[in-house]
N, C-alpha and C. Protein backbone atom coordinates (compact mmCIF):
# COMPACT_ATOMS: atom_id res chain seq x y z
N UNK A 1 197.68 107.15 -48.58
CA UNK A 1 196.65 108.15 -48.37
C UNK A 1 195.75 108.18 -49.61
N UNK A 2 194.40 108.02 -49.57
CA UNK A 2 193.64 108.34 -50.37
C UNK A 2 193.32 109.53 -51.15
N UNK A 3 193.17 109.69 -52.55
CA UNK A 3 192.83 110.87 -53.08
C UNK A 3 192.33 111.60 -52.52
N UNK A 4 192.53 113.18 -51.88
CA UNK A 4 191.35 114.25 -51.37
C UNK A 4 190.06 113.99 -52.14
N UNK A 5 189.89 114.22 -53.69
CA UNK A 5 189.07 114.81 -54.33
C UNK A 5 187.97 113.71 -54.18
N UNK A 6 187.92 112.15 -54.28
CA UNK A 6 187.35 111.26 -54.07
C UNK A 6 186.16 110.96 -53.19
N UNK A 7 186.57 112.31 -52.24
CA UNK A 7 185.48 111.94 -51.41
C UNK A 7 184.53 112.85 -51.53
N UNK A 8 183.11 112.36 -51.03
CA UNK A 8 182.03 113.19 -51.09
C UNK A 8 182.02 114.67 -50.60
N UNK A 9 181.20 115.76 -51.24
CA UNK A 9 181.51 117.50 -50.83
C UNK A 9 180.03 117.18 -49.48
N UNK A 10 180.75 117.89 -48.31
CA UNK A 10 179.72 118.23 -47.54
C UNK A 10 179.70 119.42 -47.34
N UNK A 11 178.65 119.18 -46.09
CA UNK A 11 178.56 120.74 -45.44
C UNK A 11 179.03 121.06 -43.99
N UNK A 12 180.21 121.93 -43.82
CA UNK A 12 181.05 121.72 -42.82
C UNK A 12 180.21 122.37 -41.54
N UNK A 13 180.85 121.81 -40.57
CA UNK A 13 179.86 122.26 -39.18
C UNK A 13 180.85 122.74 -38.29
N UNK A 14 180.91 124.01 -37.39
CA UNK A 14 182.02 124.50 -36.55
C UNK A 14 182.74 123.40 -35.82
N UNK A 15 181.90 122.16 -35.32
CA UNK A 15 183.31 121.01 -34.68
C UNK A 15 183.46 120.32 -35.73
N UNK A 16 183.51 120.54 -36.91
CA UNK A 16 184.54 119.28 -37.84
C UNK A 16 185.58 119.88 -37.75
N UNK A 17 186.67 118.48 -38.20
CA UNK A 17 188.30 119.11 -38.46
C UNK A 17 188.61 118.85 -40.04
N UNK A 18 189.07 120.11 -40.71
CA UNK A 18 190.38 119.87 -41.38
C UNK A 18 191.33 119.24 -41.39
N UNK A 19 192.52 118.58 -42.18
CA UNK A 19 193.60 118.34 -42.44
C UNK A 19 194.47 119.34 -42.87
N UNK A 20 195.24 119.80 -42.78
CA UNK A 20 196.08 120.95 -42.54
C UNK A 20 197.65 120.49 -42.34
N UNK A 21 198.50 121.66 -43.01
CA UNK A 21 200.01 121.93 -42.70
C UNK A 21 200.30 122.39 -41.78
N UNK A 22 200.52 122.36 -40.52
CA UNK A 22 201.31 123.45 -39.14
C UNK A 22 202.25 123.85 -40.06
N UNK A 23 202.66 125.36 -40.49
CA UNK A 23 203.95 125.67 -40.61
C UNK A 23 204.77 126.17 -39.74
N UNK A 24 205.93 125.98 -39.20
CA UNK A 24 206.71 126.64 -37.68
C UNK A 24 206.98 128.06 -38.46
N UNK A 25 207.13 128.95 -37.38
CA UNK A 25 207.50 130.45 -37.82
C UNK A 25 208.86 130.38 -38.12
N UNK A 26 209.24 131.57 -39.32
CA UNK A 26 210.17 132.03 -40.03
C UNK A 26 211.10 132.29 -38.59
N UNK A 27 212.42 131.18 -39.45
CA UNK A 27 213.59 131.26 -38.34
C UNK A 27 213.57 129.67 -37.52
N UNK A 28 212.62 129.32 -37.13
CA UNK A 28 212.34 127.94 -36.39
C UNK A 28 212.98 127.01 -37.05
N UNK A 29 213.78 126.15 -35.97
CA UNK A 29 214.40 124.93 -36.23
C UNK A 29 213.24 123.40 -36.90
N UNK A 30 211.90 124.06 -36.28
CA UNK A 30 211.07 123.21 -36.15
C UNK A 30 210.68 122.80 -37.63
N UNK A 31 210.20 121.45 -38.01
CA UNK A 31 209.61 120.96 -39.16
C UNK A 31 208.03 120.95 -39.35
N UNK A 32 207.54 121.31 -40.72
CA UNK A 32 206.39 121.09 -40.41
C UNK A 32 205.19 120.03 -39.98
N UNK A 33 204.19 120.28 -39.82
CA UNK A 33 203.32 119.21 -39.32
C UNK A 33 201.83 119.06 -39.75
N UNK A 34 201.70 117.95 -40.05
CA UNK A 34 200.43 117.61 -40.39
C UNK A 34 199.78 117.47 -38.96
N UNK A 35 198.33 118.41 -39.35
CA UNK A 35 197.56 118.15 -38.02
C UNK A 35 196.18 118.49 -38.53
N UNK A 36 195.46 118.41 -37.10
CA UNK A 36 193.77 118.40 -37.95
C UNK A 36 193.09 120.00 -37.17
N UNK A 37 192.71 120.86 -37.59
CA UNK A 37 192.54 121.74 -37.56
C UNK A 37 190.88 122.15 -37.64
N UNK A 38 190.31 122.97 -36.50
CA UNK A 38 188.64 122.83 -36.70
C UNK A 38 188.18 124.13 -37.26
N UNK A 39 187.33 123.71 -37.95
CA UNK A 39 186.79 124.47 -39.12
C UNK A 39 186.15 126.05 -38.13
N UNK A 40 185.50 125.94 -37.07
CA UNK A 40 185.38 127.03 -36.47
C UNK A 40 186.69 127.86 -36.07
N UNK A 41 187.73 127.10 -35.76
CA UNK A 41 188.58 128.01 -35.80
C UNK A 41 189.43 128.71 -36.79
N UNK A 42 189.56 127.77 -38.21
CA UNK A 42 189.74 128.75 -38.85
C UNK A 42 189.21 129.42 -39.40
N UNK A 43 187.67 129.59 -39.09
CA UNK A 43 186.95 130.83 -39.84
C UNK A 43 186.73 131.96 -38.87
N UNK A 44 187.45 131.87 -37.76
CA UNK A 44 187.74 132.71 -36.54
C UNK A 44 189.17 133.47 -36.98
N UNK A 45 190.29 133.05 -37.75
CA UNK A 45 191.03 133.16 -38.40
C UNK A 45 191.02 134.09 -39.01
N UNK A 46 189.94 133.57 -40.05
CA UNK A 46 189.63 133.80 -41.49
C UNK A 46 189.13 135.53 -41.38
N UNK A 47 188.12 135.79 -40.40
CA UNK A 47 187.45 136.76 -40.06
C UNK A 47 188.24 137.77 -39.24
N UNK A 48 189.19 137.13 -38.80
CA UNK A 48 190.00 137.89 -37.83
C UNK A 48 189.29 139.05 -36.70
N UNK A 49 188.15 138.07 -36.31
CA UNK A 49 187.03 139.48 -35.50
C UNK A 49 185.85 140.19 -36.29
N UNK A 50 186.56 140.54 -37.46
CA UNK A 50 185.31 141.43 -38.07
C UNK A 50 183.63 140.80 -38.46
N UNK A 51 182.68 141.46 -38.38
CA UNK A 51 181.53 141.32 -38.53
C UNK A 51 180.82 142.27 -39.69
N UNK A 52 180.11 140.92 -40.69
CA UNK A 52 179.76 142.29 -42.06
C UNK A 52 178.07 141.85 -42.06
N UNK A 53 177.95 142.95 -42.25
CA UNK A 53 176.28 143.18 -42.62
C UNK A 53 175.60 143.80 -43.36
N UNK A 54 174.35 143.24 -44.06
CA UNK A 54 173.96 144.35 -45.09
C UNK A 54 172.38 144.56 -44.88
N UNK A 55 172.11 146.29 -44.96
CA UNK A 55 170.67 146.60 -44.78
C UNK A 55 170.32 146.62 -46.18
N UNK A 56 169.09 146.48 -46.58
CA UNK A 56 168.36 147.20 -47.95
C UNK A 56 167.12 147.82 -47.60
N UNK A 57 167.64 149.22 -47.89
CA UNK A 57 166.47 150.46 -47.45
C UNK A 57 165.24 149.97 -49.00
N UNK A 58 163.98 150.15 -48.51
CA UNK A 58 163.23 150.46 -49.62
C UNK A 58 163.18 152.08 -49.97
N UNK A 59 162.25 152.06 -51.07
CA UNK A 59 162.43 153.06 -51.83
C UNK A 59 162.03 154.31 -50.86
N UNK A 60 160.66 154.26 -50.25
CA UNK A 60 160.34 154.96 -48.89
C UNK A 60 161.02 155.28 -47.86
N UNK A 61 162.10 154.04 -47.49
CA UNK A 61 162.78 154.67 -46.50
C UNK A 61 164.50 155.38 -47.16
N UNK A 62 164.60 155.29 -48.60
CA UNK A 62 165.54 156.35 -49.35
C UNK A 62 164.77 157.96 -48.68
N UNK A 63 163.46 158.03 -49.75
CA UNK A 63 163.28 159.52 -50.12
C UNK A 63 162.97 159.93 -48.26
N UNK A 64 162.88 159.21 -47.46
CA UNK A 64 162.75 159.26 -45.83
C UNK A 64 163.87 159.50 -45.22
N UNK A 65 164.67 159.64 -45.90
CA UNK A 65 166.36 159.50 -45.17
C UNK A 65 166.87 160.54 -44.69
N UNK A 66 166.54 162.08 -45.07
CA UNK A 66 166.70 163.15 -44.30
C UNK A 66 166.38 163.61 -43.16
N UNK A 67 165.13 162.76 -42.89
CA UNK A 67 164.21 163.18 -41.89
C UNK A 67 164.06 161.66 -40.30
N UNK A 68 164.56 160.05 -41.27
CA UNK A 68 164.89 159.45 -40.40
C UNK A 68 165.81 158.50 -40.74
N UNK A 69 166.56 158.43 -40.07
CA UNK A 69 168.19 157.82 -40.39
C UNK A 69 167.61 156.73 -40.07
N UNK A 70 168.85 155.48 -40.53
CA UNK A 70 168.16 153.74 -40.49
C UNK A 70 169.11 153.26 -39.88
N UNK A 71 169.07 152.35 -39.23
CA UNK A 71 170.22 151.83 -37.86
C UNK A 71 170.58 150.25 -39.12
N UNK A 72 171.73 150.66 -39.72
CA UNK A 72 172.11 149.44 -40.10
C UNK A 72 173.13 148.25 -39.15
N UNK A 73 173.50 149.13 -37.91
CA UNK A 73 174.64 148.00 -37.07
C UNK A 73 173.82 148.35 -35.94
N UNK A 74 172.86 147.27 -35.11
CA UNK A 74 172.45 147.83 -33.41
C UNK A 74 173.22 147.99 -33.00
N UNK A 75 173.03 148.70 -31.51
CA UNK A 75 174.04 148.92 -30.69
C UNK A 75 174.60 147.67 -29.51
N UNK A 76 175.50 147.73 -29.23
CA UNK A 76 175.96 146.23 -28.72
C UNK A 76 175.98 147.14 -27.43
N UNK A 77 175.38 147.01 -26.06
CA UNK A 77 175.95 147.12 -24.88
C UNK A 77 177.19 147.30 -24.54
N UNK A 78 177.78 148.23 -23.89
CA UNK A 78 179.41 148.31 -23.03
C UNK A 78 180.39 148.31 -24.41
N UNK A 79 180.20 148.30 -25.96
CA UNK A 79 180.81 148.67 -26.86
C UNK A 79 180.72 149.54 -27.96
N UNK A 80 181.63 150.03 -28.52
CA UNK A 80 181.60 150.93 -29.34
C UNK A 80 181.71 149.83 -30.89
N UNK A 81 181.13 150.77 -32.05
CA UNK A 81 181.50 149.93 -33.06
C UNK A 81 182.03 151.18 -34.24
N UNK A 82 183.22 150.03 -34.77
CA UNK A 82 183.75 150.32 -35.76
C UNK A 82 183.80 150.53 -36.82
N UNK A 83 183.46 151.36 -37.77
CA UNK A 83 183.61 150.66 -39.21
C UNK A 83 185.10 150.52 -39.73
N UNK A 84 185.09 149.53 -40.03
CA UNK A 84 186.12 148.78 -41.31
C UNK A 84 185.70 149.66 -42.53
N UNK A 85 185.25 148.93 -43.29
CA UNK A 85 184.95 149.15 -44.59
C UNK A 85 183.16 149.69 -44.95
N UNK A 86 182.91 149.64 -45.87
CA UNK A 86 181.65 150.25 -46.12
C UNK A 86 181.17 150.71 -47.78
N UNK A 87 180.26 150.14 -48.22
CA UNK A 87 179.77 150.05 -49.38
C UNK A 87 178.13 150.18 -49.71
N UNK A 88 177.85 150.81 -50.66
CA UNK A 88 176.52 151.17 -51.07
C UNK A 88 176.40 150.15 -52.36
N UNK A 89 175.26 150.05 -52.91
CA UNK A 89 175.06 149.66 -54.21
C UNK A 89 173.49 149.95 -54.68
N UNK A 90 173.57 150.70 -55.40
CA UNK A 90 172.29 151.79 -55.81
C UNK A 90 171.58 151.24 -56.60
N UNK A 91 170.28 150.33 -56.96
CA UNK A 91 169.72 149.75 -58.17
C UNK A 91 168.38 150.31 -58.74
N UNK A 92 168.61 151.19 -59.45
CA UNK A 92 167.57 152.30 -59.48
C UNK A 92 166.38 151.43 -60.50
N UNK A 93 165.41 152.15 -60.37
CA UNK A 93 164.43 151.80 -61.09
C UNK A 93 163.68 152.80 -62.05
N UNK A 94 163.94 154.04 -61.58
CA UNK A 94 164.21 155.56 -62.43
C UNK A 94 165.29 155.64 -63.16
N UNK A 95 165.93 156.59 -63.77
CA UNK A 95 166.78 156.42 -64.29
C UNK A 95 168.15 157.01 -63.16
N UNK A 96 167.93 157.20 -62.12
CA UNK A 96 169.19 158.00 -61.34
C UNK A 96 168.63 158.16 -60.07
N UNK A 97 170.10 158.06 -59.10
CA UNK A 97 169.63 158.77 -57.75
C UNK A 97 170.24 160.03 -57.73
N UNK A 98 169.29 160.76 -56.81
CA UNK A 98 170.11 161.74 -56.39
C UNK A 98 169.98 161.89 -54.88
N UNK A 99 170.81 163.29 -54.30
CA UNK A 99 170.58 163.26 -53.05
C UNK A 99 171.66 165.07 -53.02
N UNK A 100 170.74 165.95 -52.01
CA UNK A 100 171.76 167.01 -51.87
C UNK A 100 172.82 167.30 -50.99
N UNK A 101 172.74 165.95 -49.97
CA UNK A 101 173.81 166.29 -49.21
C UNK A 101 174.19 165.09 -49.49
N UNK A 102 176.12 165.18 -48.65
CA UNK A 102 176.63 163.74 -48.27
C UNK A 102 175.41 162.81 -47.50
N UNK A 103 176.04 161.45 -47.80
CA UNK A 103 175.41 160.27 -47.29
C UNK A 103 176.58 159.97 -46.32
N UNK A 104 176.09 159.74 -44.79
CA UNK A 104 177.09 159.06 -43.68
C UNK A 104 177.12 157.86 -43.23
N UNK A 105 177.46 157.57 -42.37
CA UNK A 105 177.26 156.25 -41.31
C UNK A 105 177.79 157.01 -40.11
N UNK A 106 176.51 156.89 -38.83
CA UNK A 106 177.52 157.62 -37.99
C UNK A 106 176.30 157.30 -36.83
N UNK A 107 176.39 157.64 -35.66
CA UNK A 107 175.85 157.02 -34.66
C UNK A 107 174.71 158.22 -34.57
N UNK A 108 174.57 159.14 -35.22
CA UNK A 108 173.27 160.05 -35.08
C UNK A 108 172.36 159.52 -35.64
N UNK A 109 171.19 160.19 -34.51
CA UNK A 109 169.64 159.88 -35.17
C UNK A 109 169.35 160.86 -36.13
N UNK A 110 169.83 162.18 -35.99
CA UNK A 110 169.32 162.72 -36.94
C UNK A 110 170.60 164.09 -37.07
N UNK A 111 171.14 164.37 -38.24
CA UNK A 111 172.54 165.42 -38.52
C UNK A 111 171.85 167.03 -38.98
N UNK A 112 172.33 167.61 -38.27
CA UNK A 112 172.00 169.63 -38.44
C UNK A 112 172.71 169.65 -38.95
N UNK A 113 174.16 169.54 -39.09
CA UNK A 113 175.60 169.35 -39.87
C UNK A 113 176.37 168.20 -40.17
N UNK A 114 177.36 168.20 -41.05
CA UNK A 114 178.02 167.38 -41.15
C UNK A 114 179.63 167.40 -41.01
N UNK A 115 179.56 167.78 -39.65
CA UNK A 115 181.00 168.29 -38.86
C UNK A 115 181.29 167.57 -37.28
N UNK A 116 180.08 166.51 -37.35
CA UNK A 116 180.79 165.42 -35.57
C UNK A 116 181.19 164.78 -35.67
N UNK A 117 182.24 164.45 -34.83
CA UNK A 117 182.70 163.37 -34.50
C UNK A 117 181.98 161.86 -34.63
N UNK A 118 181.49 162.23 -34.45
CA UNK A 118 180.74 160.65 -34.64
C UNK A 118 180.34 160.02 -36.16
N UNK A 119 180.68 160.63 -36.92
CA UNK A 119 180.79 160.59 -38.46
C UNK A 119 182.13 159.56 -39.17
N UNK A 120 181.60 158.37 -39.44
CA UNK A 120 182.61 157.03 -39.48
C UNK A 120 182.96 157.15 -41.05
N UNK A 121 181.65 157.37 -41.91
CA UNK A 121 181.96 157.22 -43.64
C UNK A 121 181.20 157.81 -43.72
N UNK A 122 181.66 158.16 -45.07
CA UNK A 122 180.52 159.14 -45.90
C UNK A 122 181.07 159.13 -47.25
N UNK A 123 179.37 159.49 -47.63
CA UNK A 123 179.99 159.50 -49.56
C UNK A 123 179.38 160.90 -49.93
N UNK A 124 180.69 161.66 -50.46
CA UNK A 124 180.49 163.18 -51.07
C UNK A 124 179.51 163.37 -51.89
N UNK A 125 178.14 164.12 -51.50
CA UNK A 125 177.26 164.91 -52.63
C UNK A 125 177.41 165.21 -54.02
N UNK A 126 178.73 165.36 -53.77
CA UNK A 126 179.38 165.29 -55.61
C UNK A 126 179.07 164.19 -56.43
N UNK A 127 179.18 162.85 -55.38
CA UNK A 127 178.74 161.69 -56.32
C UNK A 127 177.49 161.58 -56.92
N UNK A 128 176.43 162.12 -56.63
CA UNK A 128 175.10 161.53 -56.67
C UNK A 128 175.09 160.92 -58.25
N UNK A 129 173.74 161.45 -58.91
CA UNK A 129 173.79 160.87 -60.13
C UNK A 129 173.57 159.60 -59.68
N UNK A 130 173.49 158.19 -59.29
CA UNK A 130 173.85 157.28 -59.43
C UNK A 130 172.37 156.42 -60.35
N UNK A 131 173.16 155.44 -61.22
CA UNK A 131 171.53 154.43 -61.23
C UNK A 131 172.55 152.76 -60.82
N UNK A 132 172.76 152.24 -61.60
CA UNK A 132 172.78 151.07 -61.07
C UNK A 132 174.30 150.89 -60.57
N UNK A 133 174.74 151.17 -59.32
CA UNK A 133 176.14 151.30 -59.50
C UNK A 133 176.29 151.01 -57.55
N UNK A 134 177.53 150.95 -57.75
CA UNK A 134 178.14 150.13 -56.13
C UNK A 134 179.30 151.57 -55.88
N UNK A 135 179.20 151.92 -54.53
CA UNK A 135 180.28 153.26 -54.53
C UNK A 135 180.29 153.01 -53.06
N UNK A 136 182.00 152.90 -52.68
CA UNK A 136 182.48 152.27 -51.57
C UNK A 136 182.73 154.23 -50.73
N UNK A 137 182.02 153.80 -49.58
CA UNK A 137 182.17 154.95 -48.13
C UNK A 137 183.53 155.68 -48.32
N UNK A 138 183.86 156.39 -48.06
CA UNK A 138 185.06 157.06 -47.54
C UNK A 138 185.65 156.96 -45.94
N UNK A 139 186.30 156.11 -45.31
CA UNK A 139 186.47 156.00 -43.96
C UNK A 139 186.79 157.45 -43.36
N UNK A 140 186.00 157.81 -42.05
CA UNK A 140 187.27 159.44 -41.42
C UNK A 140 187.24 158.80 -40.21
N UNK A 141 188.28 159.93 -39.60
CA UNK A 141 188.74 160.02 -38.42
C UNK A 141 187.66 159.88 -37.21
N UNK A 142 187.12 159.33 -36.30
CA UNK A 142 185.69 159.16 -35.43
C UNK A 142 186.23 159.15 -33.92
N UNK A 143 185.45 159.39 -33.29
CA UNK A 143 185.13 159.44 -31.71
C UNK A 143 183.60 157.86 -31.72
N UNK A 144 183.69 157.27 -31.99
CA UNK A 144 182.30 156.09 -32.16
C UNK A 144 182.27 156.23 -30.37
N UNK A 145 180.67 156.17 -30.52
CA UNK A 145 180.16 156.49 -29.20
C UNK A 145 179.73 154.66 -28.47
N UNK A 146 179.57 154.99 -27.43
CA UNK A 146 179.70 153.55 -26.44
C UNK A 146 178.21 153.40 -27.03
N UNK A 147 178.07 152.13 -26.82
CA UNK A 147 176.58 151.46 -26.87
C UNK A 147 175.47 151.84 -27.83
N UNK A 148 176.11 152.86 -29.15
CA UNK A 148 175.34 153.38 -30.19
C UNK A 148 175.21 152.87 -31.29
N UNK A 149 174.39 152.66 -32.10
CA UNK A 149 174.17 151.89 -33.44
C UNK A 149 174.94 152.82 -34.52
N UNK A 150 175.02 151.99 -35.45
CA UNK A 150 175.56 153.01 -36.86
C UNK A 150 174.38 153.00 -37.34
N UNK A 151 174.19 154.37 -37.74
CA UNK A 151 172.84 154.24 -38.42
C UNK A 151 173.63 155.21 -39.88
N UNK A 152 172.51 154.80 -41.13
CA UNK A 152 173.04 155.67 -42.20
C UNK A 152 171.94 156.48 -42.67
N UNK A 153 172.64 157.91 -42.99
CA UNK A 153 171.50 159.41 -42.90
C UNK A 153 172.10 159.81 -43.51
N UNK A 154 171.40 161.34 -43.26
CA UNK A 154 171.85 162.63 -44.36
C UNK A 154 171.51 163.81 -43.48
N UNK A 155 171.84 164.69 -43.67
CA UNK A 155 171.43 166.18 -43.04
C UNK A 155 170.07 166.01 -43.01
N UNK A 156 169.72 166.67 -42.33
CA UNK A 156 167.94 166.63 -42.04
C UNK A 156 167.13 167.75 -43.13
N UNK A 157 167.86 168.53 -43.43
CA UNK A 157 167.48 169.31 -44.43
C UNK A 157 167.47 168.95 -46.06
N UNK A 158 168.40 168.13 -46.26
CA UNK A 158 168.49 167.48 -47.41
C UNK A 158 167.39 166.65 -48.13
N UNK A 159 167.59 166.63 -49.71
CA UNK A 159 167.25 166.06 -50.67
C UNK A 159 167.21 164.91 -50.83
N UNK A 160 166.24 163.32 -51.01
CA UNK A 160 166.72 162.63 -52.05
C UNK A 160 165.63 162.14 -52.82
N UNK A 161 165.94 162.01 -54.31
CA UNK A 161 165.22 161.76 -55.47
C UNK A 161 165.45 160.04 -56.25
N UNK A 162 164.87 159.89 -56.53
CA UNK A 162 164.92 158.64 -57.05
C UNK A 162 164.46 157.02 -56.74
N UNK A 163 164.57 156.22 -57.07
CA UNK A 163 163.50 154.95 -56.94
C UNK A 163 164.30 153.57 -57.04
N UNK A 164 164.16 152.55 -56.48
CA UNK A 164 164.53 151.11 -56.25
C UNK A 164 165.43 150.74 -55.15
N UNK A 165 166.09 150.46 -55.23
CA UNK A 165 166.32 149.87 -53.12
C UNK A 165 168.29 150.48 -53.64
N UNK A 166 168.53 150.46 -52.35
CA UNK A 166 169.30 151.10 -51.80
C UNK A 166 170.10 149.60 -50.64
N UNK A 167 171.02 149.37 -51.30
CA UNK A 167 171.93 148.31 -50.28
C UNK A 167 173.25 148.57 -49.50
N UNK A 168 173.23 148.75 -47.99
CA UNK A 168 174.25 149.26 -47.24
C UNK A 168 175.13 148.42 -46.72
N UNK A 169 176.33 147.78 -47.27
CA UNK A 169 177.02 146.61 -46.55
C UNK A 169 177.56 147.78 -45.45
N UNK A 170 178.17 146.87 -44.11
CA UNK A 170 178.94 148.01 -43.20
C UNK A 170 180.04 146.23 -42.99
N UNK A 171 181.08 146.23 -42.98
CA UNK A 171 181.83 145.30 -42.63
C UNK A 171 182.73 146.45 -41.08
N UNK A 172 182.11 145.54 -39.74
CA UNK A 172 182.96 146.39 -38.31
C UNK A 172 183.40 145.07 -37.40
N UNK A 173 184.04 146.20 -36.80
CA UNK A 173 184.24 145.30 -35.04
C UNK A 173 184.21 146.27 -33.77
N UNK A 174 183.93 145.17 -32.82
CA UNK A 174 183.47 145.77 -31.80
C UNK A 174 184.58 146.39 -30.88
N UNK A 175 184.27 147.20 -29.59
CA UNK A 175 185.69 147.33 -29.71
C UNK A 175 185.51 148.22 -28.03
């Protein structure tokens, strides 16, 4: 067998194959096996389903955010979506953000409160302050509505102050 490293680096395409170990499951009589394995499937694997995405609000649609929420996940037909995980990263160009209410992710166009169900993450008002800094969602408990986007807002009455873009990863699945 020829050196792996020897050969030229490409760029893999969903029908190429890997070379790969089969390992048999814990307990199996079975030995392992060399086999060739396609790169789409193990990044089907790899992903295990989930889907990540990232919006970047401009500065306009920050100090706009009380009044119109931003659909960072569309809505998929006949499904609801999930959040997994969820992350901000604030790169100010002032010296700080602020904001007077929590920041959500949640399938409303626009929040009177911040007490529905439909409320996936959120980051506590306590945090604000921010200038150049990354501050991961808080997951809660949700009802996610059929065929609705996640969009990310604030109370409609609320505050926000400050300048340079605003980056919303949402890592979900559909469901």
């Amino acid at each position: 067998m020829a050196i792996a490293n020897s050969y030229p680096m490409g760029t893999p395409k969903s029908s190429d194959l890997l070379l790969g170990t089969s390992v048999p499951e814990y307990g199996s009589t079975e030995k392992p096996t060399t086999r060739n394995f396609g790169v789409e499937a193990v990044a089907a694997l790899v992903s295990r389903g989930y889907i990540e995405v990232t919006k970047v609000l401009t500065n306009a649609e920050w100090l706009a955010l009380p009044t119109t929420s931003i659909i960072v996940v569309p809505a998929v037909t006949g499904k609801r979506i999930q959040v997994l995980s969820a992350y901000a990263k604030f790169s100010a160009a002032d010296p700080v953000y602020m904001f007077s209410s929590s920041l959500v992710l949640s399938g409303a166009a626009s929040l009177a409160n911040l007490n529905g169900d439909g409320i996936q993450a959120s980051i506590p008002q306590s945090f604000e302050d921010f200038d150049d800094e990354v501050v991961v969602f808080a997951l809660q408990a949700t009802k996610p509505s059929l065929s609705a986007p996640i969009r990310f807002g604030t109370l409609s009455t609320a505050t926000n102050t400050g300048s340079g873009t605003v980056s919303i990863t949402v890592r979900y699945t559909l469901i």
